[in-house]
N, C-alpha and C. Protein backbone atom coordinates (compact mmCIF):
# COMPACT_ATOMS: atom_id res chain seq x y z
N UNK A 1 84.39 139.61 46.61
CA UNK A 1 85.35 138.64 46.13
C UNK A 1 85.78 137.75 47.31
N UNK A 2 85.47 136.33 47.44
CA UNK A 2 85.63 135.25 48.12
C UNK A 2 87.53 135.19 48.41
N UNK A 3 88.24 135.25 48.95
CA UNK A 3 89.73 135.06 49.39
C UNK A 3 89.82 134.53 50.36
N UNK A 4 91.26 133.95 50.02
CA UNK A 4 90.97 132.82 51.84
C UNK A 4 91.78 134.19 52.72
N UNK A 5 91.87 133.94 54.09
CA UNK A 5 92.39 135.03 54.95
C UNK A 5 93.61 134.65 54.75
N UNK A 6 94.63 136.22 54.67
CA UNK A 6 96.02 136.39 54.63
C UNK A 6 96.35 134.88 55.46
N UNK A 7 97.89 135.09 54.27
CA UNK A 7 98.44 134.14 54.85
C UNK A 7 99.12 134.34 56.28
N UNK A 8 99.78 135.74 56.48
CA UNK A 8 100.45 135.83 57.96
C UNK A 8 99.36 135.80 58.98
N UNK A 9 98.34 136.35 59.22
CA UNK A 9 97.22 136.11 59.68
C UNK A 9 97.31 134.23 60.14
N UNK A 10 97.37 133.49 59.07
CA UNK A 10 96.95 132.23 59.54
C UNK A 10 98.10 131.69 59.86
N UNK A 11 99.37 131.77 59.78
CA UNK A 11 100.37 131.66 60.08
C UNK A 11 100.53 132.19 61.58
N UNK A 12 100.12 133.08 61.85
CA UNK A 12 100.54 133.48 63.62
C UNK A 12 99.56 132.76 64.30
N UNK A 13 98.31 132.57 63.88
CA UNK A 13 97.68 131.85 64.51
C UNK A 13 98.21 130.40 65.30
N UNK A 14 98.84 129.76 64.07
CA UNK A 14 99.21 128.00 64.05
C UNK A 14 100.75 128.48 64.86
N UNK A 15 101.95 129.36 64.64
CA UNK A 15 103.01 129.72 65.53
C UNK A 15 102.55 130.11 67.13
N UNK A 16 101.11 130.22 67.16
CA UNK A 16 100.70 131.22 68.67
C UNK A 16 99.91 129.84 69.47
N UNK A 17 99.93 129.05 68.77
CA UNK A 17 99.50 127.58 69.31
C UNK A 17 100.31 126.55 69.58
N UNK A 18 101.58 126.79 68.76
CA UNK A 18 103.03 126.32 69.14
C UNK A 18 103.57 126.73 70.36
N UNK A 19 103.71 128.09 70.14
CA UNK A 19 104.49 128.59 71.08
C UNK A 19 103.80 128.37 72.69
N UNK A 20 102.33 129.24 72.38
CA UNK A 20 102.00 128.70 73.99
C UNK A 20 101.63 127.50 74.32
N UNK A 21 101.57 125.99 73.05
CA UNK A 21 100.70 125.34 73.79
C UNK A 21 99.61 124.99 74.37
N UNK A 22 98.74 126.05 73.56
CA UNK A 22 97.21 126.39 74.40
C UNK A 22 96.54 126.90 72.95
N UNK A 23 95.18 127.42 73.00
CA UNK A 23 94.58 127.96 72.06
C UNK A 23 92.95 128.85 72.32
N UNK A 24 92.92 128.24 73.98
CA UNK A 24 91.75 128.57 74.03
C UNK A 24 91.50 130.20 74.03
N UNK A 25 92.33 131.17 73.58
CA UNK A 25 92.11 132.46 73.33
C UNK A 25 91.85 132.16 71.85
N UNK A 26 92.19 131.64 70.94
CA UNK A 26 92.00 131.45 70.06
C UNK A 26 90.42 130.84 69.59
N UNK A 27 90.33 130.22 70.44
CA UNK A 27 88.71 130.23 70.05
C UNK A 27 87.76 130.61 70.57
N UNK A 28 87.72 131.62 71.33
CA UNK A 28 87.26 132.24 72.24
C UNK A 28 86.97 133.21 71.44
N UNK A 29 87.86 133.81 70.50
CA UNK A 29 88.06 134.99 69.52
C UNK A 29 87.49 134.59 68.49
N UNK A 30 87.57 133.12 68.30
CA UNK A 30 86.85 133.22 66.82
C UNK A 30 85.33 133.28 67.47
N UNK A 31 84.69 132.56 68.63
CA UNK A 31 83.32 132.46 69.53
C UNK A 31 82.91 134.15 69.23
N UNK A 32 83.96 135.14 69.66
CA UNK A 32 83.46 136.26 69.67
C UNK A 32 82.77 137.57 68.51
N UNK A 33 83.67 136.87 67.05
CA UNK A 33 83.57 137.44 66.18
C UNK A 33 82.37 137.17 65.71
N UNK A 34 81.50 138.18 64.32
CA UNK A 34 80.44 138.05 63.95
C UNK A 34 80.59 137.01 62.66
N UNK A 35 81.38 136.11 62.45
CA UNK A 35 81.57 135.42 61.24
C UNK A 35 80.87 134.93 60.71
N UNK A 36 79.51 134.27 61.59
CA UNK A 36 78.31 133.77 60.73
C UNK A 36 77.41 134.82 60.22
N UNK A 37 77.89 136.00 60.16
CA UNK A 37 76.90 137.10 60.19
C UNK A 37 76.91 137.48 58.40
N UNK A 38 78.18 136.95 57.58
CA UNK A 38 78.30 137.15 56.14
C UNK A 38 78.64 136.02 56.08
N UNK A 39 78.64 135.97 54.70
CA UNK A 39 79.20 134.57 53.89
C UNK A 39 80.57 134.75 53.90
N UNK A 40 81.04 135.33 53.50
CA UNK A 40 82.68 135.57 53.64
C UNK A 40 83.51 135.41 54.63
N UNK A 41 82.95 136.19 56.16
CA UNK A 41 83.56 135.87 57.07
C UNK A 41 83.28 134.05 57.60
N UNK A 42 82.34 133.86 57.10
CA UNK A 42 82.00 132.11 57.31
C UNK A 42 83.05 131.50 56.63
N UNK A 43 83.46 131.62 55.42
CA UNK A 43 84.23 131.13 54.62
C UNK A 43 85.62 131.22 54.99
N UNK A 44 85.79 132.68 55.59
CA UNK A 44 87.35 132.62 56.43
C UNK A 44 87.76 131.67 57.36
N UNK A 45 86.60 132.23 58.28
CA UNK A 45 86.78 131.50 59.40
C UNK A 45 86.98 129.85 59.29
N UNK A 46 86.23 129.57 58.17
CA UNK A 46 86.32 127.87 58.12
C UNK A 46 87.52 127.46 57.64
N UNK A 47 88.17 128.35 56.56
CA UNK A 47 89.84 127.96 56.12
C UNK A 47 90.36 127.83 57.35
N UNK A 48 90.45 129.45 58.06
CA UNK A 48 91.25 129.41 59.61
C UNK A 48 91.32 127.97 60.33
N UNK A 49 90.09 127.55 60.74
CA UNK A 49 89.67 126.42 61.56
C UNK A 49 90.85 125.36 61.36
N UNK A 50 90.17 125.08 59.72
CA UNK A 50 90.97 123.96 59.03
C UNK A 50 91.90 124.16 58.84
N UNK A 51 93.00 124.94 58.78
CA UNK A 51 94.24 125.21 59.13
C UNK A 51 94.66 125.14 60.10
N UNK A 52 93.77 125.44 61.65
CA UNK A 52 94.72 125.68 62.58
C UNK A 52 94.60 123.90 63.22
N UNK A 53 93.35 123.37 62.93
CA UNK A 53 93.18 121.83 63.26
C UNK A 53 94.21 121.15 62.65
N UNK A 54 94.67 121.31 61.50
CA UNK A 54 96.06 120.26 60.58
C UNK A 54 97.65 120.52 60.72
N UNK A 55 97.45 122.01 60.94
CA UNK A 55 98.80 122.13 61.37
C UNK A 55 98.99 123.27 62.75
N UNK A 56 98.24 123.59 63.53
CA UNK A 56 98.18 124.00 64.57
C UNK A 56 98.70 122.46 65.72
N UNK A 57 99.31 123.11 66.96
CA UNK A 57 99.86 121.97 67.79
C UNK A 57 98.88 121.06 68.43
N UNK A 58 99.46 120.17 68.68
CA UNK A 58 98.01 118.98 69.08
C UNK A 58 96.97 119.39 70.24
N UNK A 59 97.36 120.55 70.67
CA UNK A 59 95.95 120.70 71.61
C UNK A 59 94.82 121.36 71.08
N UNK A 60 95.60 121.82 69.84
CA UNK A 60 93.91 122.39 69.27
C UNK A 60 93.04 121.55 69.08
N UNK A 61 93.36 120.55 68.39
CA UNK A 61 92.31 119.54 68.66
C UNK A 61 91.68 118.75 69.82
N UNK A 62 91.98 119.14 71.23
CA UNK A 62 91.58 118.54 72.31
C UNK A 62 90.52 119.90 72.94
N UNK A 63 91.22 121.18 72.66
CA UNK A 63 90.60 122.51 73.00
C UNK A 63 89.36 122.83 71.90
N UNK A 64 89.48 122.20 70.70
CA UNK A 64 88.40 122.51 70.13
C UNK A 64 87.06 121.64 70.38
């Protein structure tokens, strides 16, 4: 069953990009995970992304 990832999950993400200002652990972690390895985790990961790019703080988009 296809679900997007918890919401607190994507929520600490976009607060943990606020707070520090930074993200590159953040994608470093997603670099590390096997997400292209299922369809599902592809599908997470791409909500994540697109969540943390729209409302994550403006350096995600300079760090990504």
């Amino acid at each position: 069953c296809e679900t997007a990832p918890k919401q607190k999950h994507v929520r600490w993400c976009i607060l943990y990009s606020w707070e520090q200002k930074a993200c590159s652990e953040f994608w470093n972690s997603l670099k590390a995970q096997p997400a292209l390895s299922n369809e599902i985790g592809a599908y997470k990961s791409l909500i994540l992304i697109h969540k943390m790019l729209m409302n994550g703080a403006p350096i995600v988009l300079v760090e990504s």
